[in-house]
C-alpha atoms as a PDB file:
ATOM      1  CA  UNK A   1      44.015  20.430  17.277  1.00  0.00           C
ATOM      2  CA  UNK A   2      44.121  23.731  15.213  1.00  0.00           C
ATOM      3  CA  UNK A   3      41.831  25.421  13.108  1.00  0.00           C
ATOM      4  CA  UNK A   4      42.980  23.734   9.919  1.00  0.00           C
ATOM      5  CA  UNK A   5      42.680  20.591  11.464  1.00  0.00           C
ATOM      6  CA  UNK A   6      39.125  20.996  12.654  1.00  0.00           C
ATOM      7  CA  UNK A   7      38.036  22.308   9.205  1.00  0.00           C
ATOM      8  CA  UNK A   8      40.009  19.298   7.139  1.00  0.00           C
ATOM      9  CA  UNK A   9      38.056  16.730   9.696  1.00  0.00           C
ATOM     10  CA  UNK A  10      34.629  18.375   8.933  1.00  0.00           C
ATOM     11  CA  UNK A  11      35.168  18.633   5.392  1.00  0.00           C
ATOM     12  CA  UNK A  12      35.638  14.619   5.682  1.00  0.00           C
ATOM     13  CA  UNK A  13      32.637  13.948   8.222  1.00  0.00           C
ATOM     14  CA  UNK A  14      30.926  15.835   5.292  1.00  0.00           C
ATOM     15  CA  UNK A  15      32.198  14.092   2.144  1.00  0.00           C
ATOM     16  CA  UNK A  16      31.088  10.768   4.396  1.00  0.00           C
ATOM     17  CA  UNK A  17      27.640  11.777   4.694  1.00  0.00           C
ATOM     18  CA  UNK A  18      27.368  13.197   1.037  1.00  0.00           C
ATOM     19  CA  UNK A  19      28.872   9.512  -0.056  1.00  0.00           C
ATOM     20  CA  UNK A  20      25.991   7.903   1.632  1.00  0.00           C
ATOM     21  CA  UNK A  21      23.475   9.712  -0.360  1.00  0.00           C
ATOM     22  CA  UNK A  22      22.599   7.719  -3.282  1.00  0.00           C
ATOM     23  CA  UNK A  23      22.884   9.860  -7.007  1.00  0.00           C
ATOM     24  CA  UNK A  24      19.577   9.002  -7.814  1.00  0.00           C
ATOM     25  CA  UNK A  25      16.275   8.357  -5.451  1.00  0.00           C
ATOM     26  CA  UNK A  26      14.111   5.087  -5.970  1.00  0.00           C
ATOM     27  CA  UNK A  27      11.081   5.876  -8.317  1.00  0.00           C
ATOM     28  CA  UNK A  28       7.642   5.040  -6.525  1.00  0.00           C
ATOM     29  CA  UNK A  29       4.814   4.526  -8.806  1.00  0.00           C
ATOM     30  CA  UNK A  30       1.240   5.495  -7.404  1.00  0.00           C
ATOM     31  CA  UNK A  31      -1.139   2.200  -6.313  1.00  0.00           C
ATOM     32  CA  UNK A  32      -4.694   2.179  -7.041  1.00  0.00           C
ATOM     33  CA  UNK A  33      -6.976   0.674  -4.260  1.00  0.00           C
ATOM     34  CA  UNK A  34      -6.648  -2.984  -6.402  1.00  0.00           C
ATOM     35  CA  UNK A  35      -2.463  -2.897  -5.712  1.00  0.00           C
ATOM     36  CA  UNK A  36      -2.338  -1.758  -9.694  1.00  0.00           C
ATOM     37  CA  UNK A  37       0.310   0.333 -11.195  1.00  0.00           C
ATOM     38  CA  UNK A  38      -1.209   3.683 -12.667  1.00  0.00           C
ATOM     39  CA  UNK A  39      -4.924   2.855 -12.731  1.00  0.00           C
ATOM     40  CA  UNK A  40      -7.646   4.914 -11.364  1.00  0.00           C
ATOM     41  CA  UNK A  41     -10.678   2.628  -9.391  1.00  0.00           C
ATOM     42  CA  UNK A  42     -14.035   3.944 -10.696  1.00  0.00           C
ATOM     43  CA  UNK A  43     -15.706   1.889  -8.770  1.00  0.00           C
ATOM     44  CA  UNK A  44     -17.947   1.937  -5.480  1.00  0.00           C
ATOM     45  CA  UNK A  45     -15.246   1.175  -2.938  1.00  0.00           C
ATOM     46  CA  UNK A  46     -12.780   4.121  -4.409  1.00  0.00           C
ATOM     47  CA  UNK A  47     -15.694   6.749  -4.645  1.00  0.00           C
ATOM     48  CA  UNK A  48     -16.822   5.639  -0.779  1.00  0.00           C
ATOM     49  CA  UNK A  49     -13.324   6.196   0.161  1.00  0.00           C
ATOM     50  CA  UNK A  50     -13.144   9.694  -1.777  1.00  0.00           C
ATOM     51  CA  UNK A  51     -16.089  10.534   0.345  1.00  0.00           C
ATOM     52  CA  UNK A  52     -14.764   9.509   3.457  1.00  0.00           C
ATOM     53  CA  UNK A  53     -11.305  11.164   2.541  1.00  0.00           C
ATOM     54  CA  UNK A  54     -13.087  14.572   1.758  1.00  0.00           C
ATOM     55  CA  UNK A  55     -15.888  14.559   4.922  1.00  0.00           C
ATOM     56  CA  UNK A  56     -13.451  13.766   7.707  1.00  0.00           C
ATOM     57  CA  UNK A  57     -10.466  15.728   6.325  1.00  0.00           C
ATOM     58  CA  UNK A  58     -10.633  19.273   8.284  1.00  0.00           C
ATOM     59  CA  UNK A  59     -10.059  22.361   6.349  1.00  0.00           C
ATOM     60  CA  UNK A  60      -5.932  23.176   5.792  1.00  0.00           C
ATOM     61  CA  UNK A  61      -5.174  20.108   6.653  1.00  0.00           C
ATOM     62  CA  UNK A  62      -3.870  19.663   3.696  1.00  0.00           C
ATOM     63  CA  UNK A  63      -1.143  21.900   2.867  1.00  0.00           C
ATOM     64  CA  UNK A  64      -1.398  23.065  -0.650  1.00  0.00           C
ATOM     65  CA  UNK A  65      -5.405  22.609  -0.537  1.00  0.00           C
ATOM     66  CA  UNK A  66      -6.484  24.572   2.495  1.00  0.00           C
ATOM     67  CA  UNK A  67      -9.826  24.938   1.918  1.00  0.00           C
ATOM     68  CA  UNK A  68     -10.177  20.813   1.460  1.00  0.00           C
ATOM     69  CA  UNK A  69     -12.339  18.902   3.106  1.00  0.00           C
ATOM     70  CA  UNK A  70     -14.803  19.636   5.891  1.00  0.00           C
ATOM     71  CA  UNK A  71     -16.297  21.114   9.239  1.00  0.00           C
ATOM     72  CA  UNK A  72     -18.468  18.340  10.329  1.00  0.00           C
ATOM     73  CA  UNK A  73     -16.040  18.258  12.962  1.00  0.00           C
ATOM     74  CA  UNK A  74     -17.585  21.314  14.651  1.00  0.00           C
ATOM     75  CA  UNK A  75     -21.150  19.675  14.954  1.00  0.00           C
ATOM     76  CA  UNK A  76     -19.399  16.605  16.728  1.00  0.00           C
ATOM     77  CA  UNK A  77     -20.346  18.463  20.194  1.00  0.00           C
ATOM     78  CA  UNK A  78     -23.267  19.858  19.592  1.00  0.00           C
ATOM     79  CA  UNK A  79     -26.815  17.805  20.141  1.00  0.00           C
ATOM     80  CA  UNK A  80     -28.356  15.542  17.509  1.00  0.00           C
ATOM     81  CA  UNK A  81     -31.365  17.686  16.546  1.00  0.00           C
ATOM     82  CA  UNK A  82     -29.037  20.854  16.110  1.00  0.00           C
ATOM     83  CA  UNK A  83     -26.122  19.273  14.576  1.00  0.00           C
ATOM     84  CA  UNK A  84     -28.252  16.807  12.021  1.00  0.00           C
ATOM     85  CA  UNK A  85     -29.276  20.107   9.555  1.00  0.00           C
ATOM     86  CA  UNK A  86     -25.711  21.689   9.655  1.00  0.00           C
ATOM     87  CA  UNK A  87     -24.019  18.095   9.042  1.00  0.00           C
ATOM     88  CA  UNK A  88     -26.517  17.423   6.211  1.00  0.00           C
ATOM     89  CA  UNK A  89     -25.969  20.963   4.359  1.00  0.00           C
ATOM     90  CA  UNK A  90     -21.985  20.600   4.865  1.00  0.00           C
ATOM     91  CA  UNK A  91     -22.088  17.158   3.423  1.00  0.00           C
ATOM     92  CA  UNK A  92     -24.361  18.396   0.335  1.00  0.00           C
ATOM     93  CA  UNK A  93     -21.886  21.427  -0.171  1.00  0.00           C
ATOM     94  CA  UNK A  94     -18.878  19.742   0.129  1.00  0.00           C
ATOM     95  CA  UNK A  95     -19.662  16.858  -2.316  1.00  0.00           C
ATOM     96  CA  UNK A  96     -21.009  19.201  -4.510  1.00  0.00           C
ATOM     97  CA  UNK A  97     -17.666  20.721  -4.619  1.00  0.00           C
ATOM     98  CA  UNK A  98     -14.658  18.085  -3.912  1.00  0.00           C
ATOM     99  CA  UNK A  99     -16.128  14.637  -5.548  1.00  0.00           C
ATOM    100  CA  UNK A 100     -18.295  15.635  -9.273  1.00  0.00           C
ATOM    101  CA  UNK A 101     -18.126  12.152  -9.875  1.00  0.00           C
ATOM    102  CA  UNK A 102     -21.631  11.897  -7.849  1.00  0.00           C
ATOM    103  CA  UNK A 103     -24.879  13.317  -7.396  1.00  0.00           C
ATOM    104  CA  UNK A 104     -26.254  12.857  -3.946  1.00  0.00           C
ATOM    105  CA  UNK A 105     -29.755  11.302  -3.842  1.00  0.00           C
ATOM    106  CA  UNK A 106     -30.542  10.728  -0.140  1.00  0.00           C
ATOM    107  CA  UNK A 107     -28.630  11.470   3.260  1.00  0.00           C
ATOM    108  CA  UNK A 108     -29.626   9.270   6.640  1.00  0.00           C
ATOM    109  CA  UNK A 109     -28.061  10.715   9.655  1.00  0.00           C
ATOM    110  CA  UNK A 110     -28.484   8.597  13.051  1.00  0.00           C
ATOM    111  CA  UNK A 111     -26.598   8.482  16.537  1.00  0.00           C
ATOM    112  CA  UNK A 112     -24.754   4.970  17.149  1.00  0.00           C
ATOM    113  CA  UNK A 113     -25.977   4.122  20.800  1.00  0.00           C
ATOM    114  CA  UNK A 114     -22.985   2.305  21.231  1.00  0.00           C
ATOM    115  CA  UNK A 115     -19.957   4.928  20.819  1.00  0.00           C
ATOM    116  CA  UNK A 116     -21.961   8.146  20.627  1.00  0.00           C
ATOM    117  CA  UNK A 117     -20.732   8.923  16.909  1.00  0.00           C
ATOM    118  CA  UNK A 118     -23.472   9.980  14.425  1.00  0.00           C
ATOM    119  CA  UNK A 119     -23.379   7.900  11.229  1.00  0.00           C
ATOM    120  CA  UNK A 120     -23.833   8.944   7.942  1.00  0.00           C
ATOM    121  CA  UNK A 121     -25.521   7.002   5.278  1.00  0.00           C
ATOM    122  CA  UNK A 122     -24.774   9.183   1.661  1.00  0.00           C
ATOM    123  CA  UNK A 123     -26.873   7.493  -1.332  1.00  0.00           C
ATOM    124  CA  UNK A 124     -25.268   8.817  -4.126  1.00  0.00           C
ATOM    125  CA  UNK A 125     -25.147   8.247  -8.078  1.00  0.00           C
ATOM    126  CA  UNK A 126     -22.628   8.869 -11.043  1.00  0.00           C
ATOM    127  CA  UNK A 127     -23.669  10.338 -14.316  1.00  0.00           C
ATOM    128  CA  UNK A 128     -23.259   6.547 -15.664  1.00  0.00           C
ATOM    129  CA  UNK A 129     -26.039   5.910 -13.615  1.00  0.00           C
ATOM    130  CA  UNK A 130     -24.633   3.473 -11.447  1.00  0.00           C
ATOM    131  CA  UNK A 131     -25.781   3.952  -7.675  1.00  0.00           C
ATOM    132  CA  UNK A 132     -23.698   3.450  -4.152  1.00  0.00           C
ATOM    133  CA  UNK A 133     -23.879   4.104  -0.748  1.00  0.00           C
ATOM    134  CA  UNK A 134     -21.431   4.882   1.822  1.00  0.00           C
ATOM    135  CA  UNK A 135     -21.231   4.789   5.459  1.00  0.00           C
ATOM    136  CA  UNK A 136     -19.117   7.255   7.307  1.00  0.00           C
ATOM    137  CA  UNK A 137     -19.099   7.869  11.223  1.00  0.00           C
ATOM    138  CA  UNK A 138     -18.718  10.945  12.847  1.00  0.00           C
END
């Protein structure tokens, strides 16, 4: 095989793979928690998840938003009395600044006997007035 040979065969190989790429991409339309189209959930279940989403996401995890999310992760080692002040002050700072939606009334901080984790209990409240908890383990 010569040189124009080898270059007329990869020019084909390519034309096949550029064939298989469709001219246009499917459209995806974002899904609220519900399975709707283009609503956003203002209710308890999406602004628990928020929480969650912000408190256990580490800092540049997220490409474009490095300074998302939190460092509870760093008090995971560290005893319950030490870690319970530093995991209450990170929560209060990061909420403060990732999820305006709420006000945090109360934080309950505990150690689950059974897997070690601490658990978080976050009583929080929107400026509608309506109140939630949420749950989140460590």
């Amino acid at each position: 095989m010569d040189l124009a040979a080898i270059k007329a065969w990869l020019n084909d190989r390519q034309a096949a793979h550029l064939a298989a790429i469709p001219d246009r991409l499917p459209q995806y339309q974002a899904m609220s928690l519900d399975g709707q189209p283009g609503e956003t959930l203002e209710n308890e279940a999406a602004i628990s998840q928020a929480m969650r989403i912000i408190l256990l996401t580490r800092p540049y995890q997220v490409p474009q938003r490095p300074s998302f999310g939190s460092r509870l992760f760093e008090q995971v080692d560290k005893p319950f009395a030490t870690a319970r002040s530093a995991i209450v002050r990170e929560t209060l700072g990061v909420l403060a600044t990732w999820e305006p939606r709420v006000e945090v009334m109360e934080i309950d901080l505990d150690l689950d006997p059974d897997t070690g984790r601490f658990v978080e209990r976050i009583q929080w409240q929107t400026a509608e007035g309506a109140e939630g908890d949420s749950q989140i383990s460590i």
